[in-house]
N, C-alpha and C. Protein backbone atom coordinates (compact mmCIF):
# COMPACT_ATOMS: atom_id res chain seq x y z
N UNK A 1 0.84 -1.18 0.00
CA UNK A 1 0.00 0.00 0.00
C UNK A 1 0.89 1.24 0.00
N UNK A 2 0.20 2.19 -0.92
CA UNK A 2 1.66 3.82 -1.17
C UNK A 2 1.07 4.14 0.25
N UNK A 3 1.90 5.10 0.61
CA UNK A 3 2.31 6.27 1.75
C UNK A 3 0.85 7.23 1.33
N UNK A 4 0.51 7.38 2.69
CA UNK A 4 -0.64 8.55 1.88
C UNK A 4 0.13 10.12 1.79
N UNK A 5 0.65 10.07 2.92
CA UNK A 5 1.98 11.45 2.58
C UNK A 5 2.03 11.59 0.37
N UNK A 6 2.71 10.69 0.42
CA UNK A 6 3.33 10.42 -1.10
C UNK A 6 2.01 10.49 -2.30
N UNK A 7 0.99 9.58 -1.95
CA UNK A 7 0.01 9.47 -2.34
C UNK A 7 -0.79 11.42 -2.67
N UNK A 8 -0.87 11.93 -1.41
CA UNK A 8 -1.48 13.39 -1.86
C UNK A 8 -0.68 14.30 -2.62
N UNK A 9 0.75 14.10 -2.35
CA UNK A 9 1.24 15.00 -3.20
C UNK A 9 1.29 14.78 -4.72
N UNK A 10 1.46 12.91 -5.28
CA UNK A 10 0.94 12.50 -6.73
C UNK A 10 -0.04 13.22 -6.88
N UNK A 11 -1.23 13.57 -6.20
CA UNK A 11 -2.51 13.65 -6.59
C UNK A 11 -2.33 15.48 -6.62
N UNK A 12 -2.08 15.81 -5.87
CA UNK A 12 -1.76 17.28 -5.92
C UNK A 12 -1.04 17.90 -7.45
N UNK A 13 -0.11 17.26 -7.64
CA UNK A 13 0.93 17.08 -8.67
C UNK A 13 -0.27 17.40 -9.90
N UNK A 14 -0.60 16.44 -10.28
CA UNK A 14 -1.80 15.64 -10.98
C UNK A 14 -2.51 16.80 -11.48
N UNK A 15 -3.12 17.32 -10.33
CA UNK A 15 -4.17 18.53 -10.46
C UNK A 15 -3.82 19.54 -10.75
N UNK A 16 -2.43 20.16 -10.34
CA UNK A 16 -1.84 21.08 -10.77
C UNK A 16 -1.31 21.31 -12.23
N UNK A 17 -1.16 19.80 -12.79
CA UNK A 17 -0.77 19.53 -14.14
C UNK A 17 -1.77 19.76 -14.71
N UNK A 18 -3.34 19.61 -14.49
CA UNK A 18 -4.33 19.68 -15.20
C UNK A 18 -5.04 20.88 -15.56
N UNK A 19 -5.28 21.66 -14.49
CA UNK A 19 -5.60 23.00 -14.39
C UNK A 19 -5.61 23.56 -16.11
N UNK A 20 -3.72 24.01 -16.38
CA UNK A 20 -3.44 25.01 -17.33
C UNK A 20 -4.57 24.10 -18.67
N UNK A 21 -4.90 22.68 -18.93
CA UNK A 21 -4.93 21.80 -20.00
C UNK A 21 -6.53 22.38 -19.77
N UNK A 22 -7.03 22.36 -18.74
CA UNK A 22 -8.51 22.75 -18.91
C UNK A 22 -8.83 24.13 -19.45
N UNK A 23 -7.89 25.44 -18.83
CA UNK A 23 -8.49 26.35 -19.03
C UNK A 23 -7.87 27.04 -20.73
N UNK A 24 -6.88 26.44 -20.85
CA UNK A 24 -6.25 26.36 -22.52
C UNK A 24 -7.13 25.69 -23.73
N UNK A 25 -8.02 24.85 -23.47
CA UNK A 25 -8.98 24.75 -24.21
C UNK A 25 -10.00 24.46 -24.52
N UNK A 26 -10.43 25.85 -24.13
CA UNK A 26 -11.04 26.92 -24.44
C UNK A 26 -10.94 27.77 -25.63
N UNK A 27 -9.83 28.17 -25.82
CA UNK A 27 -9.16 28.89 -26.75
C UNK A 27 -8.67 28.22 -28.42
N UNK A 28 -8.64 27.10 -27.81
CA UNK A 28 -8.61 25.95 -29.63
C UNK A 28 -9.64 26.50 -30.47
N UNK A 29 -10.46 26.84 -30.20
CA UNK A 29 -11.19 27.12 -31.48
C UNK A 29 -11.07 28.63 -31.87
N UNK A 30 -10.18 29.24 -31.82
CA UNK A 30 -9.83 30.82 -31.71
C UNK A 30 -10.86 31.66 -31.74
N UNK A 31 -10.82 32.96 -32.37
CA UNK A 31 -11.22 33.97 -32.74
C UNK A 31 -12.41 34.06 -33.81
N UNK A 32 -12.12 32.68 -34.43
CA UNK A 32 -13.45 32.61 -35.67
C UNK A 32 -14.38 31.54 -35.32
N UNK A 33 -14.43 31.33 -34.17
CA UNK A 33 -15.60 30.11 -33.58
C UNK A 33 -16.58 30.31 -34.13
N UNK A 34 -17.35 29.75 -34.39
CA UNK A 34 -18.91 29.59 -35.68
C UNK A 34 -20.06 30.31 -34.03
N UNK A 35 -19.35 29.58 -32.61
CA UNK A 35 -20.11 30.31 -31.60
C UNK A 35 -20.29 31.79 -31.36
N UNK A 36 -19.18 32.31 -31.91
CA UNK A 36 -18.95 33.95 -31.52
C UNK A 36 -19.88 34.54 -33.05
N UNK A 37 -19.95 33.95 -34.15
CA UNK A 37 -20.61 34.22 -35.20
C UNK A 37 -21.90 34.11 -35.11
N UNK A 38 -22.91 34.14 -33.72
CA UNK A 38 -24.32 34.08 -33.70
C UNK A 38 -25.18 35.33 -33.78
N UNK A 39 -26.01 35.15 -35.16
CA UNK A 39 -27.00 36.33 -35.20
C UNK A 39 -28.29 36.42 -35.02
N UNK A 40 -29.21 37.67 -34.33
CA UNK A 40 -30.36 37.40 -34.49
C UNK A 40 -31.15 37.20 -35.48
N UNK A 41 -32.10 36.64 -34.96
CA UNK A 41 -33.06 36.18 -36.51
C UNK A 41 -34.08 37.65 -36.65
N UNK A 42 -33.78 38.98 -36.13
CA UNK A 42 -34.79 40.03 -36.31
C UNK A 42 -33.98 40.47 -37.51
N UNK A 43 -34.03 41.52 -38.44
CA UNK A 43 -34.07 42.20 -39.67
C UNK A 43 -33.12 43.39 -38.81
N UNK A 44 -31.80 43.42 -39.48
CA UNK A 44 -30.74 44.38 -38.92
C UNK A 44 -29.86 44.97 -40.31
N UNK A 45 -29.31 46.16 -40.08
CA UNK A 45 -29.04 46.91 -41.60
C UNK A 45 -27.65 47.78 -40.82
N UNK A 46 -26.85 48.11 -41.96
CA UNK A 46 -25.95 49.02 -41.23
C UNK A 46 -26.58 50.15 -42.76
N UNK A 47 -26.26 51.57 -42.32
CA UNK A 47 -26.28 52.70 -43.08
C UNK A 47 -25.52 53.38 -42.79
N UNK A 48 -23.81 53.45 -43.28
CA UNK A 48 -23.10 54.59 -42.94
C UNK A 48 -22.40 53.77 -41.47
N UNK A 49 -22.35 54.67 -40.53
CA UNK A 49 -22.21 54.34 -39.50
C UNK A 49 -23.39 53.61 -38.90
N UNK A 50 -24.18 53.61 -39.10
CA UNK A 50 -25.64 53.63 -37.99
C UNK A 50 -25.70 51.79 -38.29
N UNK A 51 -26.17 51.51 -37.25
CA UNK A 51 -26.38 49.84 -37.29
C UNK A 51 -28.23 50.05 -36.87
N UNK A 52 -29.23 49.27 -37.80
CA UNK A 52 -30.27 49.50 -37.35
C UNK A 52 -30.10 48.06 -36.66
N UNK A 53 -30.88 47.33 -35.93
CA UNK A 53 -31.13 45.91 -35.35
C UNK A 53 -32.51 45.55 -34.71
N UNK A 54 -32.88 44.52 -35.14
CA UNK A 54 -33.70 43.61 -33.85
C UNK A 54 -34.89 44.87 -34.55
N UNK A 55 -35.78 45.05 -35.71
CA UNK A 55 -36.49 45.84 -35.38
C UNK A 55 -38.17 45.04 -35.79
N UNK A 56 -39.14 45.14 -35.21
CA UNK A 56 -39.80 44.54 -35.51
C UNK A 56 -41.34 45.17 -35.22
N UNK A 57 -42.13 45.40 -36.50
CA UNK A 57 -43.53 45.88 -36.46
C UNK A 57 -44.54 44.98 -35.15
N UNK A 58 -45.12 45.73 -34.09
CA UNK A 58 -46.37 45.21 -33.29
C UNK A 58 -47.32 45.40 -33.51
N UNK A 59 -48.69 44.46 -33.41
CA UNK A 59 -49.70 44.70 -33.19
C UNK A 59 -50.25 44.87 -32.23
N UNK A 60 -51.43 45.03 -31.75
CA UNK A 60 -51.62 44.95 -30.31
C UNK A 60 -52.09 43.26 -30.26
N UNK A 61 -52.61 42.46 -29.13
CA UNK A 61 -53.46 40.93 -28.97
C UNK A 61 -53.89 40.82 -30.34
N UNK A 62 -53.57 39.30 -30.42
CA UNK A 62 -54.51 38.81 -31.78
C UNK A 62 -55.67 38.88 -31.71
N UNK A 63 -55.97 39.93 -32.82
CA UNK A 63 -57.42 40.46 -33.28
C UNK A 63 -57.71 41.20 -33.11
N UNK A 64 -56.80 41.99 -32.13
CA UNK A 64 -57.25 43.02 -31.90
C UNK A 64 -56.85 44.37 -32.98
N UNK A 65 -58.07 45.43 -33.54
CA UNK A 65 -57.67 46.60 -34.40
C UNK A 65 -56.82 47.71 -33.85
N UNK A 66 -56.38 48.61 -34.26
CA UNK A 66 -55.80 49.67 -33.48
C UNK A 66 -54.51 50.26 -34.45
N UNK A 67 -53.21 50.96 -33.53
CA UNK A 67 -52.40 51.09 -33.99
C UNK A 67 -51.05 49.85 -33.75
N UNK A 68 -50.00 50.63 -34.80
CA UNK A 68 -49.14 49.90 -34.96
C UNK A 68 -48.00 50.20 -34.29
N UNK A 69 -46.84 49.67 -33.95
CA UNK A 69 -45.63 50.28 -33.32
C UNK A 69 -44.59 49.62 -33.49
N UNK A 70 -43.80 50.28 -34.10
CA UNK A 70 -42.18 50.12 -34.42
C UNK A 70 -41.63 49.91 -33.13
N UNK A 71 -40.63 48.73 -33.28
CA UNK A 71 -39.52 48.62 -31.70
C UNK A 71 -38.37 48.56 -32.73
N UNK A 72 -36.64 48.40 -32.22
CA UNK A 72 -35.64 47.93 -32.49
C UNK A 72 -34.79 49.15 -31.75
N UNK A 73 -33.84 48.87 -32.24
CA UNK A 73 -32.69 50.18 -32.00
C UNK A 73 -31.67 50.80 -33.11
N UNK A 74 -31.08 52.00 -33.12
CA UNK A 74 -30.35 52.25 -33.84
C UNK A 74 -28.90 52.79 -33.28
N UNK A 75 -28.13 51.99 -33.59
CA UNK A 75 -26.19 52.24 -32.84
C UNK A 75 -25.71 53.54 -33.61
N UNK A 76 -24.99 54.45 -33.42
CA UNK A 76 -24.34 55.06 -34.04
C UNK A 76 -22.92 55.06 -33.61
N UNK A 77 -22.01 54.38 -34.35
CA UNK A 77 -20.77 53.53 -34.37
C UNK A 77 -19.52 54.96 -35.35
N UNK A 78 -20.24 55.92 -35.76
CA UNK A 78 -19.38 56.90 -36.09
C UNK A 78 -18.93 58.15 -35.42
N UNK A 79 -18.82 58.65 -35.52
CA UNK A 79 -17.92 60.20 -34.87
C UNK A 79 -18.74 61.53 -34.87
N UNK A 80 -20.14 61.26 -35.69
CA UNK A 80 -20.73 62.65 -35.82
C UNK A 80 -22.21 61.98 -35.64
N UNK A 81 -23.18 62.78 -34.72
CA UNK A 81 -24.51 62.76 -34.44
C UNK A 81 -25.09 62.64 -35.99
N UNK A 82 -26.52 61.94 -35.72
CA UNK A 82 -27.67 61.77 -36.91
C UNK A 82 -28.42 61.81 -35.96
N UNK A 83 -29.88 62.75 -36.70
CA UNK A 83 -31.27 62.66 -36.47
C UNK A 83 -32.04 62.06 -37.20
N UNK A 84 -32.66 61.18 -36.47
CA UNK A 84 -33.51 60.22 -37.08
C UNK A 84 -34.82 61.75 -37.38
N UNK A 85 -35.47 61.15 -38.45
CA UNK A 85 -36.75 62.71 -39.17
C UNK A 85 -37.14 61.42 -39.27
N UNK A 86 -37.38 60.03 -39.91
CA UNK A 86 -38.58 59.58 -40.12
C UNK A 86 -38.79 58.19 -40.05
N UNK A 87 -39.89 57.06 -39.80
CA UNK A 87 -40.13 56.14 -40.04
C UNK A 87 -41.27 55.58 -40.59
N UNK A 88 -41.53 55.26 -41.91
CA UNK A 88 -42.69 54.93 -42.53
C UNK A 88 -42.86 53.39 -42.95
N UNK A 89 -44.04 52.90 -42.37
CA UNK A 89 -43.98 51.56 -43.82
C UNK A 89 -44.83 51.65 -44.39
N UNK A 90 -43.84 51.11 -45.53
CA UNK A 90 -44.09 51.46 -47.22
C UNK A 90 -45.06 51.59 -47.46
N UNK A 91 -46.52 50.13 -46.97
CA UNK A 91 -47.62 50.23 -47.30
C UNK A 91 -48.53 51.22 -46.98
N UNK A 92 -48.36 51.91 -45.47
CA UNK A 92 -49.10 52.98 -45.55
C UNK A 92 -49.00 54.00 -45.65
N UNK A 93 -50.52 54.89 -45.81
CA UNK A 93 -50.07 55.88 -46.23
C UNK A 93 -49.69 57.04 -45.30
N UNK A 94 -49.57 56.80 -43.97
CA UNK A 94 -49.27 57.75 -42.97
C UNK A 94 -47.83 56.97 -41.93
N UNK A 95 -47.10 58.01 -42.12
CA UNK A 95 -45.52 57.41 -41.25
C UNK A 95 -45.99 57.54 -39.77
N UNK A 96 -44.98 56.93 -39.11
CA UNK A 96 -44.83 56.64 -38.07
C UNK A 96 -44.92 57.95 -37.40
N UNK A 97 -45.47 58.28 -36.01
CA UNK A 97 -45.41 59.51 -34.54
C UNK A 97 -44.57 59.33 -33.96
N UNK A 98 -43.20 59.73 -33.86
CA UNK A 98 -42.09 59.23 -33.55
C UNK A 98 -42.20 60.24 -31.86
N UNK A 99 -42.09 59.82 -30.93
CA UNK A 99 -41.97 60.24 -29.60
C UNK A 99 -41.05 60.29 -28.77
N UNK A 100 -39.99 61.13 -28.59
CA UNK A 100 -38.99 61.08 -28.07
C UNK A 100 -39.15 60.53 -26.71
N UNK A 101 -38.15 59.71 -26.11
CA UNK A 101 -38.25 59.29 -24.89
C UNK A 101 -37.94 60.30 -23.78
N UNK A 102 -38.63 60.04 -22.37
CA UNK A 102 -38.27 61.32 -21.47
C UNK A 102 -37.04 62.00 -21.61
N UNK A 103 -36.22 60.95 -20.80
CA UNK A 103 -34.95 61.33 -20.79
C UNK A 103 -34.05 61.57 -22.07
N UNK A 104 -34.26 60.92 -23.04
CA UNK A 104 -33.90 61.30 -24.20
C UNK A 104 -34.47 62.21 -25.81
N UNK A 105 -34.91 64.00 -25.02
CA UNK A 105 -35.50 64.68 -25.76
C UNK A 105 -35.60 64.60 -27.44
N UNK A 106 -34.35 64.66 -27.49
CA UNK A 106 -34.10 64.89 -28.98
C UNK A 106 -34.44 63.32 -29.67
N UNK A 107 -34.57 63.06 -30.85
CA UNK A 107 -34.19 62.10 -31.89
C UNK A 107 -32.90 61.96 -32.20
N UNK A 108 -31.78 62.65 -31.48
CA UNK A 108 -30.50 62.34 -32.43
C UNK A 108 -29.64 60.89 -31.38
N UNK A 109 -28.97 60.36 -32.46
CA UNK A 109 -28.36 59.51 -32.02
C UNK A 109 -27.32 59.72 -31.84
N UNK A 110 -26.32 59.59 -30.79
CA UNK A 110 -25.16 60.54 -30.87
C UNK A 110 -23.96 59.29 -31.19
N UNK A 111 -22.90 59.91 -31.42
CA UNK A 111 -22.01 58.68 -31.34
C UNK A 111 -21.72 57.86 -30.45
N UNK A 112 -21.21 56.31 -30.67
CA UNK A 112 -21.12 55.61 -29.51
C UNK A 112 -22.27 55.17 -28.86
N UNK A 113 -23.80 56.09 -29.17
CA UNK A 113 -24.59 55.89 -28.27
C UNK A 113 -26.06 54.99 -29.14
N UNK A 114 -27.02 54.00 -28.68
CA UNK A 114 -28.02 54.07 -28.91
C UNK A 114 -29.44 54.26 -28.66
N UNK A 115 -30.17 54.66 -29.84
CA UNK A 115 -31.25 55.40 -29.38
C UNK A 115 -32.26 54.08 -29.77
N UNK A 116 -32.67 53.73 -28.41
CA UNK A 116 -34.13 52.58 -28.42
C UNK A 116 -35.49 53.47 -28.65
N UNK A 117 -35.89 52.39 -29.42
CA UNK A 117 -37.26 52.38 -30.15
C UNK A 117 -38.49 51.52 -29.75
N UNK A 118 -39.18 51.82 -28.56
CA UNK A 118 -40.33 51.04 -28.30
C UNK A 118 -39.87 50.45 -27.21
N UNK A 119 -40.58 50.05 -25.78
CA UNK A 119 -40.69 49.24 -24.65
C UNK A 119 -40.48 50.81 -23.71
N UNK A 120 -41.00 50.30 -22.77
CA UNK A 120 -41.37 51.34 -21.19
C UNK A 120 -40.08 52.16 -21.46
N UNK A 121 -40.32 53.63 -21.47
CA UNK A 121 -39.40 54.50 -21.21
C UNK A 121 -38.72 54.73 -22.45
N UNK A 122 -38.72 54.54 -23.27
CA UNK A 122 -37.78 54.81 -24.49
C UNK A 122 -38.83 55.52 -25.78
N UNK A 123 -38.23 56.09 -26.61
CA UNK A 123 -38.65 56.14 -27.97
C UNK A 123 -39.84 55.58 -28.46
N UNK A 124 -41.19 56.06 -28.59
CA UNK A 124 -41.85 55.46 -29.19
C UNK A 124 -42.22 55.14 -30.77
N UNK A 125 -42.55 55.00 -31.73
CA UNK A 125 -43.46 55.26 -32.67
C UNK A 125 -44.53 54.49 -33.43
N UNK A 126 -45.37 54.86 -33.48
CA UNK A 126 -46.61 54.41 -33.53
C UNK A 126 -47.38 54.87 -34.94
N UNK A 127 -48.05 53.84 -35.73
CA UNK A 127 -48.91 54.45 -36.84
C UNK A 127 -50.15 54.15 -36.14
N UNK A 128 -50.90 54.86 -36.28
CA UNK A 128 -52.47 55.30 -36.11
C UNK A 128 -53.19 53.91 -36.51
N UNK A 129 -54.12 53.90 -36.79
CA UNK A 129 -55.38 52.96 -37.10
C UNK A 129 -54.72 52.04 -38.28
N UNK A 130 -53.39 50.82 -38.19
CA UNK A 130 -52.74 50.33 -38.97
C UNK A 130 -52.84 49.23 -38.73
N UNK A 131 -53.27 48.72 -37.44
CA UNK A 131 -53.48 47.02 -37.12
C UNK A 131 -54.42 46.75 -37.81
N UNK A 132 -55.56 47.05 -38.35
CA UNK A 132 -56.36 46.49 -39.63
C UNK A 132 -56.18 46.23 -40.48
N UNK A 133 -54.87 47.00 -41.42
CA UNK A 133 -54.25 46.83 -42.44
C UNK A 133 -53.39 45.67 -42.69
N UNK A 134 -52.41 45.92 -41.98
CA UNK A 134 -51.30 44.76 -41.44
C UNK A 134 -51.61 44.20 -39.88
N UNK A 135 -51.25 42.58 -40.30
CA UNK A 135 -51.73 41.71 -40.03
C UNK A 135 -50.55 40.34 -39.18
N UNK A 136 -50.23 40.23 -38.02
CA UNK A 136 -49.62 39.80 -37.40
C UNK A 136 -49.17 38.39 -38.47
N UNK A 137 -47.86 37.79 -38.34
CA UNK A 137 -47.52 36.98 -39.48
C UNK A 137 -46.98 37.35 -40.66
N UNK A 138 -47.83 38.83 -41.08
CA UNK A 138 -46.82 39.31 -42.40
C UNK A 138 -45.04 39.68 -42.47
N UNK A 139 -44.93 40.60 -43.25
CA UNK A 139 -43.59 40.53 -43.46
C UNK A 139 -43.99 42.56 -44.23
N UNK A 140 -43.09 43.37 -43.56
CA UNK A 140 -43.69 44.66 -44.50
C UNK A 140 -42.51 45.40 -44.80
N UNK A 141 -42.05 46.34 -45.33
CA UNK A 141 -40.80 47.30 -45.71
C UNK A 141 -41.17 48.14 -44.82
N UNK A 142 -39.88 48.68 -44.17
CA UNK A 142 -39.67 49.62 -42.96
C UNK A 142 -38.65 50.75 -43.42
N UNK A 143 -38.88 51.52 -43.85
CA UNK A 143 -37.43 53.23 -44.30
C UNK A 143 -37.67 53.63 -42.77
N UNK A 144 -36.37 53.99 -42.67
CA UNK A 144 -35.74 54.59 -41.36
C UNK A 144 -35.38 55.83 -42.36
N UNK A 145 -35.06 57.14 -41.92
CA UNK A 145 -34.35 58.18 -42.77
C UNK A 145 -33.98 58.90 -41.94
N UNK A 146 -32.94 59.50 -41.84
CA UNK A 146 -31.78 60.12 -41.19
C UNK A 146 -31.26 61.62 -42.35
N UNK A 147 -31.21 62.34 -41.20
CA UNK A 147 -30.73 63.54 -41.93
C UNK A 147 -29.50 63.62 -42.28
N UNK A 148 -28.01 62.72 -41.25
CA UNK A 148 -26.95 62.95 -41.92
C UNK A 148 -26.39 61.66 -43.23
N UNK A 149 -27.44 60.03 -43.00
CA UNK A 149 -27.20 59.02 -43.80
C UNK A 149 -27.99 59.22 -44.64
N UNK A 150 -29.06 59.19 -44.81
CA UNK A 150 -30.01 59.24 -45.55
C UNK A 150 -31.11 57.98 -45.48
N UNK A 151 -31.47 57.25 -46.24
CA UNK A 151 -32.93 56.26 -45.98
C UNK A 151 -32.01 55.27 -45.72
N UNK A 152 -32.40 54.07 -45.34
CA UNK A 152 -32.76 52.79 -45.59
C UNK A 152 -34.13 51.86 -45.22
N UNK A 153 -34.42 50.74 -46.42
CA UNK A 153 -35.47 50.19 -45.79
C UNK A 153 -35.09 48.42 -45.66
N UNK A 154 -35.76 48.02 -45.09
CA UNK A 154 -35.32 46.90 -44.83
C UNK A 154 -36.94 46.32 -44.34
N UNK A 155 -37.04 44.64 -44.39
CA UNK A 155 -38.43 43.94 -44.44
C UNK A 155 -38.31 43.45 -42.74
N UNK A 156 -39.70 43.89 -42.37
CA UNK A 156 -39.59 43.33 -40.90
C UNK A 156 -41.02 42.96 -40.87
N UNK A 157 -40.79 41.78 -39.70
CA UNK A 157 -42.38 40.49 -39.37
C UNK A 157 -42.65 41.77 -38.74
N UNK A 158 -43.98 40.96 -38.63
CA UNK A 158 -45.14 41.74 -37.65
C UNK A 158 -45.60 40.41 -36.86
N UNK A 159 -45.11 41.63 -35.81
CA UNK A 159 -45.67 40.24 -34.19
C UNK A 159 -46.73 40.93 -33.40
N UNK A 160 -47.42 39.37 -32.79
CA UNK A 160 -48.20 40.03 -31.86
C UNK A 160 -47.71 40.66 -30.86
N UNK A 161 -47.96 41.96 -29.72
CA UNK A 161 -47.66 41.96 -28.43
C UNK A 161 -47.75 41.53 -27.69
N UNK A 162 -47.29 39.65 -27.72
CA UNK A 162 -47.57 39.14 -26.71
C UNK A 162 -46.16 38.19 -26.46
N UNK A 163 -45.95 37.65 -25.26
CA UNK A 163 -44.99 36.48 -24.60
C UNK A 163 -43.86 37.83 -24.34
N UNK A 164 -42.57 37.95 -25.24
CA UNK A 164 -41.50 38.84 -24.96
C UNK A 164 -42.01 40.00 -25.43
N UNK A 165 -42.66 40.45 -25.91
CA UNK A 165 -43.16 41.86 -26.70
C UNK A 165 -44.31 42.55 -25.56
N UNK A 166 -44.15 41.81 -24.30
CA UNK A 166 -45.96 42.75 -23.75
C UNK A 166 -44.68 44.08 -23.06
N UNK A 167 -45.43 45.05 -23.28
CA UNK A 167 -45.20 46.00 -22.85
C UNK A 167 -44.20 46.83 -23.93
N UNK A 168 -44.26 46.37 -24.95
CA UNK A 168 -43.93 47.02 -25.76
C UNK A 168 -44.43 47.49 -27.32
N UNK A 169 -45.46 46.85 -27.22
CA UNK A 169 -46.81 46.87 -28.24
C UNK A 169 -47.70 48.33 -27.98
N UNK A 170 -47.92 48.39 -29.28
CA UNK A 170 -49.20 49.16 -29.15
C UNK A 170 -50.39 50.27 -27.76
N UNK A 171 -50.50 49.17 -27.34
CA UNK A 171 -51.65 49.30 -25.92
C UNK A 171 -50.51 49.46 -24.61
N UNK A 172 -49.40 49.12 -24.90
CA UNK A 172 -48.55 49.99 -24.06
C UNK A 172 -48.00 51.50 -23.96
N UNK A 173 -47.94 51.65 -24.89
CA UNK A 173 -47.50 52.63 -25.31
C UNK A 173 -47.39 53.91 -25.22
């Protein structure tokens, strides 16, 4: 039978040898891991500097009529402020009521910083009497337009306000 003296320090030994082998790989799959490459499945655009993301048309409860409301956000990743002036979709004929959030008076997005669009406390905008039109399930064109980039539009679902979206729909608003 070994020495247990002898015995803990093998085992000590052992563990100490193992340590660096565990936390080293980690790192085998470097910098281009297919894991670090995960995107959302919402409708995201860059314009210029500006990164739009995650933006997605609400309705209010299924079936229910009313208005409509834009959520997502917009990054501004460059060196000089943009004001967002507008958000329309395509199909209708009246753009978005864009509502500045309390704390954040203006529409401009400054650098470095982003300006959220829709959920408690932030940015609202809302089209009027549009949940009749469009129809939870679709798919619609969204122009963002900016005074220093200029437009982009890009296709975003329409969800209900319900499961992750309550309180940021419509009837919240």
């Amino acid at each position: 039978m070994p020495h247990p003296r002898r015995f803990r320090h093998a085992l000590a030994a052992a563990l100490i040898a193992a340590l660096p082998v565990a936390a080293l790989s980690g790192c085998a799959a470097g910098n281009s891991a297919e894991t670090l490459k995960i995107k959302p499945d919402t409708p995201a655009t860059t314009l210029g500097a500006l990164k739009i993301q995650n933006v997605v048309l609400l309705t209010g409860p299924l079936g229910a009529a009313g208005p409509l409301t834009v959520t997502g956000s917009i990054y501004n990743g460059g060196g000089a402020p943009d004001q967002l002036e507008r958000i329309s979709v395509n199909e209708l004929p009246v753009p978005a009521v864009i509502t500045p959030a309390p704390n954040h008076p203006e529409l401009r997005v400054l650098p470095t910083q982003t300006l959220q669009i829709g959920g408690p406390g932030n940015t609202t905008a809302l089209v009027a009497n549009a949940a009749d039109l469009v129809r939870a399930g679709d798919s619609r064109r969204v122009t963002f337009r900016f005074a220093r980039e200029g437009e982009v539009t890009l296709w975003v679902p329409v969800l209900p306000a319900n499961g992750y979206y309550v309180g940021y729909g419509p009837l919240s608003a």
